[in-house]
Protein backbone atom coordinates (compact mmCIF):
# COMPACT_ATOMS: atom_id res chain seq x y z
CA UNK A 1 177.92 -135.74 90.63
CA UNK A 2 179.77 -138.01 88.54
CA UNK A 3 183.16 -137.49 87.10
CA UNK A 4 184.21 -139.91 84.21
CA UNK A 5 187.71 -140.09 82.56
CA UNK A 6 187.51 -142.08 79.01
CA UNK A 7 190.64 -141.65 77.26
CA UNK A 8 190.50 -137.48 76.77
CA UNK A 9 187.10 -136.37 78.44
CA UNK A 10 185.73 -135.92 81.85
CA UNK A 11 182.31 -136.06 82.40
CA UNK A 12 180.30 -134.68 85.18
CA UNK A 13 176.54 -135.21 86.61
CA UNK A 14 173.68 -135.35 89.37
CA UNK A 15 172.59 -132.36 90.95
CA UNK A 16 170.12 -132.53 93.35
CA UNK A 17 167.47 -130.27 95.02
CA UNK A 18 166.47 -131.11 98.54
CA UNK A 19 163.93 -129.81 100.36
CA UNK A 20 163.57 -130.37 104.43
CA UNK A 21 159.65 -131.66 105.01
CA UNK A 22 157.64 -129.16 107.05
CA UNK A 23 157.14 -129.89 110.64
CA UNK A 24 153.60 -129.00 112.05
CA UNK A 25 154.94 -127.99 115.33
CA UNK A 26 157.90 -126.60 114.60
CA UNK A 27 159.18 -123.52 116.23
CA UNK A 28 162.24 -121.47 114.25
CA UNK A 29 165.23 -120.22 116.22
CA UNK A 30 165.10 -116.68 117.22
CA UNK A 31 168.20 -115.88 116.91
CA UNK A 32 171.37 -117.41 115.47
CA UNK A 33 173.52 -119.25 117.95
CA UNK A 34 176.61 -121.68 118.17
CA UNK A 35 176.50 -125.04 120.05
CA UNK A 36 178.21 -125.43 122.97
CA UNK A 37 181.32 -127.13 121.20
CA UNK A 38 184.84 -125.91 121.79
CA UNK A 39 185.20 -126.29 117.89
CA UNK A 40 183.37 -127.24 114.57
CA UNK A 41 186.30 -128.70 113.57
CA UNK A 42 187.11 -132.40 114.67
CA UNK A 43 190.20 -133.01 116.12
CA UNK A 44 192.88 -135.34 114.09
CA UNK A 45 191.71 -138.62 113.49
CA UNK A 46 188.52 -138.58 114.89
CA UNK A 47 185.11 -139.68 113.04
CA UNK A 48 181.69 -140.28 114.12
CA UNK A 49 181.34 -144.09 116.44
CA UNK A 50 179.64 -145.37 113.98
CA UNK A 51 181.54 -144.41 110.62
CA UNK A 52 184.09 -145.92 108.66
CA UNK A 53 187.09 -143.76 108.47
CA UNK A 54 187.72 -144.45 105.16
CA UNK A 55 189.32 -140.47 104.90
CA UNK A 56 192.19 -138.76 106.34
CA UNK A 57 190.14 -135.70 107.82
CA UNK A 58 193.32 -134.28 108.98
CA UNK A 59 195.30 -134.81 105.70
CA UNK A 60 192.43 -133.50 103.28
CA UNK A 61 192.76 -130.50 105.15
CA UNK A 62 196.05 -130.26 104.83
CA UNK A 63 195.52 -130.95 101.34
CA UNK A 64 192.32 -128.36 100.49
CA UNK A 65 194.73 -125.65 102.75
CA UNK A 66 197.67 -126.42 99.93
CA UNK A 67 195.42 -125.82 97.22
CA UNK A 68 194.02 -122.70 98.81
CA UNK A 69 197.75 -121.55 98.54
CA UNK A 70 198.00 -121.95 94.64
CA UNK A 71 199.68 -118.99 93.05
CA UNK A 72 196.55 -119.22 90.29
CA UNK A 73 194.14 -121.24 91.66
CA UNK A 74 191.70 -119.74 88.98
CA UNK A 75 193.60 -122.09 86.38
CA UNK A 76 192.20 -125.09 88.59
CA UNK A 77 188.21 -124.04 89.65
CA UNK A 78 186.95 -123.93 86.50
CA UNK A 79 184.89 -127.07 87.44
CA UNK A 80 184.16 -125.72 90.98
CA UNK A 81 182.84 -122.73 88.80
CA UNK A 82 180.57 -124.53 86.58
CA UNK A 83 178.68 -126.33 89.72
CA UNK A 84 178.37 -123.31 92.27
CA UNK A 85 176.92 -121.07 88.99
CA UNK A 86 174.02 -123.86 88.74
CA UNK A 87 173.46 -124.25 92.12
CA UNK A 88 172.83 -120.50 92.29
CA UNK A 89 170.43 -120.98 89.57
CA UNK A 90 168.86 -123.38 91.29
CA UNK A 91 168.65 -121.20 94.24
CA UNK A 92 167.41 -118.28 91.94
CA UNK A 93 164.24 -120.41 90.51
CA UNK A 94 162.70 -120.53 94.22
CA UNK A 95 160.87 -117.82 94.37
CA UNK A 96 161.22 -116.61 98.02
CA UNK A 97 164.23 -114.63 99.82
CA UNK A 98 166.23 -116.25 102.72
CA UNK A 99 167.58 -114.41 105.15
CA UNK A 100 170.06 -116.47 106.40
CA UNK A 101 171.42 -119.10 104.44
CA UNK A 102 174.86 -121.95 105.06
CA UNK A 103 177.46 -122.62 102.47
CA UNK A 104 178.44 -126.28 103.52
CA UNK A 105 182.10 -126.92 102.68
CA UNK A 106 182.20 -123.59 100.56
CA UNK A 107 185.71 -123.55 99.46
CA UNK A 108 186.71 -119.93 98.46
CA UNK A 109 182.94 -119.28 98.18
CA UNK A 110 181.93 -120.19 94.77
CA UNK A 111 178.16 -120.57 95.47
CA UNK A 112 177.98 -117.25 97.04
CA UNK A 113 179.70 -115.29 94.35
CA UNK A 114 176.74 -116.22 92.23
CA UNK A 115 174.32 -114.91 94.40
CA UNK A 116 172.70 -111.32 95.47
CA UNK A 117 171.14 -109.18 98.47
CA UNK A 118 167.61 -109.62 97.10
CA UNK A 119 167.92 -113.63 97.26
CA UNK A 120 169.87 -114.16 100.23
CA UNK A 121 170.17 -111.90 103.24
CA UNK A 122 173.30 -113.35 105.38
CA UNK A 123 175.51 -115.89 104.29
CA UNK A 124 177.66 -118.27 106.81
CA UNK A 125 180.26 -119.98 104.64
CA UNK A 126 181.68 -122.86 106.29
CA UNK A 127 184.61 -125.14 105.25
CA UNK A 128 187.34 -127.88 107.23
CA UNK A 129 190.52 -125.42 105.63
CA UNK A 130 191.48 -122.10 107.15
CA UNK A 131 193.35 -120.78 103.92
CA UNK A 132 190.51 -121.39 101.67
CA UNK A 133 188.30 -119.04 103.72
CA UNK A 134 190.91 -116.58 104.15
CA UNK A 135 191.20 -116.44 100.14
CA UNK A 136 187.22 -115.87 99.28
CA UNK A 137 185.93 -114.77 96.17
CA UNK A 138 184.29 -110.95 95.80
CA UNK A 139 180.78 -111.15 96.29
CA UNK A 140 178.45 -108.37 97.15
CA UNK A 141 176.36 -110.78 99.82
CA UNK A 142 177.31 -110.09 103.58
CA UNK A 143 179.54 -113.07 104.82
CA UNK A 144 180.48 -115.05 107.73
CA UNK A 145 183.23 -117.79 107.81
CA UNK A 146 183.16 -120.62 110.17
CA UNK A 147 186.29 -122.95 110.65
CA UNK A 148 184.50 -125.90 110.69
CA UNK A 149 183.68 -129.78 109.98
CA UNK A 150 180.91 -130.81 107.33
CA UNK A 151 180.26 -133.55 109.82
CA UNK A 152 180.39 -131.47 112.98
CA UNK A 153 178.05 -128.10 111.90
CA UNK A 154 178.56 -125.58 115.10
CA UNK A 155 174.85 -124.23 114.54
CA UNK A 156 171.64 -124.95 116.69
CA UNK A 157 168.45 -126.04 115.70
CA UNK A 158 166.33 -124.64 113.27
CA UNK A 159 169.00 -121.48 112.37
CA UNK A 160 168.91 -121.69 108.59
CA UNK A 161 166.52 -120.55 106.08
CA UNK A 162 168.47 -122.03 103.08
CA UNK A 163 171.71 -124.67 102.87
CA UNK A 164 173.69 -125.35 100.13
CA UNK A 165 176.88 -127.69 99.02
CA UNK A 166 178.96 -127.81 95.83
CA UNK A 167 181.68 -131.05 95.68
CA UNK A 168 182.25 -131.21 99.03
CA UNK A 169 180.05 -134.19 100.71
CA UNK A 170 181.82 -137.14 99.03
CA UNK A 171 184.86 -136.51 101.38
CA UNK A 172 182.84 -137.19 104.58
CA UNK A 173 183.58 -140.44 106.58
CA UNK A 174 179.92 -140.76 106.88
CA UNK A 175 177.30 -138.87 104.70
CA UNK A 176 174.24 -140.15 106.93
CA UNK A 177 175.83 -138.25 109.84
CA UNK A 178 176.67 -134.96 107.55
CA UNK A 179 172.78 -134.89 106.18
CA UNK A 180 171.05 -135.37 109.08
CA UNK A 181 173.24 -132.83 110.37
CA UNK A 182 171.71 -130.37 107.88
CA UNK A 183 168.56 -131.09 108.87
CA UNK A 184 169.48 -130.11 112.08
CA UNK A 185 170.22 -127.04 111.18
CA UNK A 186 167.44 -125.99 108.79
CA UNK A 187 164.22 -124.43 109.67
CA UNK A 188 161.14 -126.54 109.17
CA UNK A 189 160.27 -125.30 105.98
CA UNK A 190 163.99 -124.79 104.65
CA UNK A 191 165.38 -125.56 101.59
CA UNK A 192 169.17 -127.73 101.34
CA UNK A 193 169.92 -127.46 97.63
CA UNK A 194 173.59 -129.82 96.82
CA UNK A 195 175.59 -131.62 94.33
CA UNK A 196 178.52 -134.62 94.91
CA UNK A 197 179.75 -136.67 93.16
CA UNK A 198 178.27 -140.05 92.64
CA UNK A 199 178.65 -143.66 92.03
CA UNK A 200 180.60 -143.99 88.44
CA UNK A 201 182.96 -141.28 89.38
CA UNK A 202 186.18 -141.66 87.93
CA UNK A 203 185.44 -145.01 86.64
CA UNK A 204 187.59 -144.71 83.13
CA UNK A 205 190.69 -143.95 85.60
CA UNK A 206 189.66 -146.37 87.97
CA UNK A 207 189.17 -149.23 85.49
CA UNK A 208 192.65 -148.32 83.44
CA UNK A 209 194.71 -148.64 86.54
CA UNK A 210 193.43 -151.45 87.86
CA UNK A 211 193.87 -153.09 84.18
CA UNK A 212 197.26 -151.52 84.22
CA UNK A 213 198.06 -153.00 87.94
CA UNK A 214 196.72 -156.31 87.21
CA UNK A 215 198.71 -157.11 84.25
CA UNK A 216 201.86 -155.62 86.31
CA UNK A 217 201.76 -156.88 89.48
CA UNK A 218 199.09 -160.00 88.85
CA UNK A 219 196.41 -157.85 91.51
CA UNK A 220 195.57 -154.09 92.52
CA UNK A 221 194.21 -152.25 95.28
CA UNK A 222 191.99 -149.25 95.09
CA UNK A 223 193.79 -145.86 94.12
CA UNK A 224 190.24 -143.94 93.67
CA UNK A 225 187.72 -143.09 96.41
CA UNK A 226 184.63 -144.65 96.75
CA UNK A 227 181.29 -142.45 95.87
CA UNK A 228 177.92 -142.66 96.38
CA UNK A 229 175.70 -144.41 94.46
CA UNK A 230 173.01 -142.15 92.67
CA UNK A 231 170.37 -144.41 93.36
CA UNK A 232 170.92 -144.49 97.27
CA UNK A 233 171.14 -141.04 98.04
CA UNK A 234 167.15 -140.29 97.99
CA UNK A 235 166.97 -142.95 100.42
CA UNK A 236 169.77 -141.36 102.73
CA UNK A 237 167.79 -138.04 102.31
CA UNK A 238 164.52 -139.67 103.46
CA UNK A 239 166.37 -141.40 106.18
CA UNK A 240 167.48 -137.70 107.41
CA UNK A 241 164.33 -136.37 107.46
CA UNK A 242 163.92 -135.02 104.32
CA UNK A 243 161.18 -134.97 102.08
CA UNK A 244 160.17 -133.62 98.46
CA UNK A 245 163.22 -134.94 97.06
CA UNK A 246 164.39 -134.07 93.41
CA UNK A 247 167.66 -135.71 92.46
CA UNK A 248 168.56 -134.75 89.05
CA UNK A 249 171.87 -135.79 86.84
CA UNK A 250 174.00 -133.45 84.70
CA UNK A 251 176.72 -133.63 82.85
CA UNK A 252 179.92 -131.61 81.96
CA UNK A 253 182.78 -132.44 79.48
CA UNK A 254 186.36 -131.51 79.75
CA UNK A 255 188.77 -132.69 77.33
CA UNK A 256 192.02 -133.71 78.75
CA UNK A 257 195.20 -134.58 76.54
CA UNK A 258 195.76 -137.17 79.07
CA UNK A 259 195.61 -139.22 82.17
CA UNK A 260 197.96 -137.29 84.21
CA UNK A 261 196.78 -133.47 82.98
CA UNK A 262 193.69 -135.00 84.53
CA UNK A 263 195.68 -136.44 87.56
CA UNK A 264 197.24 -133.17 87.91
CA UNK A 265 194.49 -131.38 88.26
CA UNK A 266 192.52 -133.50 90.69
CA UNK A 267 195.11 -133.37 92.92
CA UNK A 268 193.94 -129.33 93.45
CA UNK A 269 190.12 -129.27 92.89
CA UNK A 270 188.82 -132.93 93.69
């Protein structure tokens, strides 16, 4: 995904469709099954050995349970919306049913929403915040939420016909880690269908206040996270295990009067 701000407009791209590569002896999971962990959730301030813990873990949770609490939280998931509707579409143009399918960092569920019975049998919605699964969206699917990590999935081997993830994956301390756990997960001929933001995310914003910094204080320092470049997530894919790999790019304007409407709302939804 990428999110521009230039002046009054916000622009959004890249989904992507990922498919896991068959495995000639692979054997599915017969039943579904948790792995001996005490909890998919990390405990504060931990991160995989060999990540950068670039994020807070403990504070965006904090932050995603705050927004969960919103007394109209439909005023800020317009753009949360938007990207779960087309990754149900994108879901909807595979022509097979999966009968048990993962929700990776699902929010209050706004993949699933856009989904039915005759496409998707069970669905496991996991996500890092307690409130937001606690405040779920009405969908006519039957559901399971797991308090958990994206980087620390609580699932065995080969458990999941179909995964998905809407603007979720860019807050990971390491993204390598996350999509090979997916793999993990997935049966050998399942499908992981996602969409993050990428590289040029933000980059109006990012560009005005470090113009705005620099002729203030003669320097800046970062005040925008760091995203994935487009270009390198096929090869992080591959390096998980993946294989026929379509990464696509889309865009979506919002007009904003201003810098911080657009601040304000990122504050809930990003």
């Amino acid at each position: 995904m990428r999110l521009l701000y230039r002046g009054e407009m916000l622009r959004l791209g890249v989904l992507c469709l990922w498919r896991r590569r068959p495995l000639v002896f692979g054997v599915p999971a017969k039943n579904l099954g948790l792995r001996k962990v005490a909890s998919g959730v990390s405990p504060p301030g931990s991160t995989s050995p060999r990540a950068l813990n670039i994020f807070d873990r403990d504070l965006k949770r904090k932050q995603k349970n705050w927004a969960a609490r919103q007394p109209e939280p439909m005023k800020f998931d317009y753009l949360k919306e938007e990207v779960g509707s087309r990754i149900a579409d994108r879901v909807y143009d595979i022509a097979r049913k999966f009968s048990l399918a993962l929700d990776v960092g699902c929010g209050r569920g706004y993949i699933a929403q856009h989904l039915n019975k005759e496409t998707v049998g069970k669905f496991f919605q996991v996500d890092i915040a307690e409130n937001a699964l606690k405040n779920t969206l009405e969908m006519e699917i039957p559901t399971v939420s797991v308090l958990a990590d994206e980087e620390f999935l609580p699932f065995r081997e080969n458990t999941f016909d179909l995964v998905v993830s809407s603007l979720s994956l860019h807050w990971v301390n390491d993204l390598p880690r996350a999509l090979e756990q997916i793999h993990y997960v997935l049966k050998p001929d399942g499908v992981f269908i996602g969409a993050m933001f990428g590289g040029d995310t933000l980059y109006e914003l990012r560009c005005s206040l470090q113009l705005a910094e620099t002729e203030r204080e003669g320097g800046f320092s970062p005040h925008v996270s760091p995203f994935t470049a487009v270009n390198d997530l096929g090869h992080l894919l591959g390096r998980a295990g993946f294989n026929t790999l379509t990464v696509d790019t889309d865009e979506i304007q919002v007009n904003y009067p201003g810098m911080f409407e657009l601040m304000e709302d990122l504050q809930v939804y990003f």
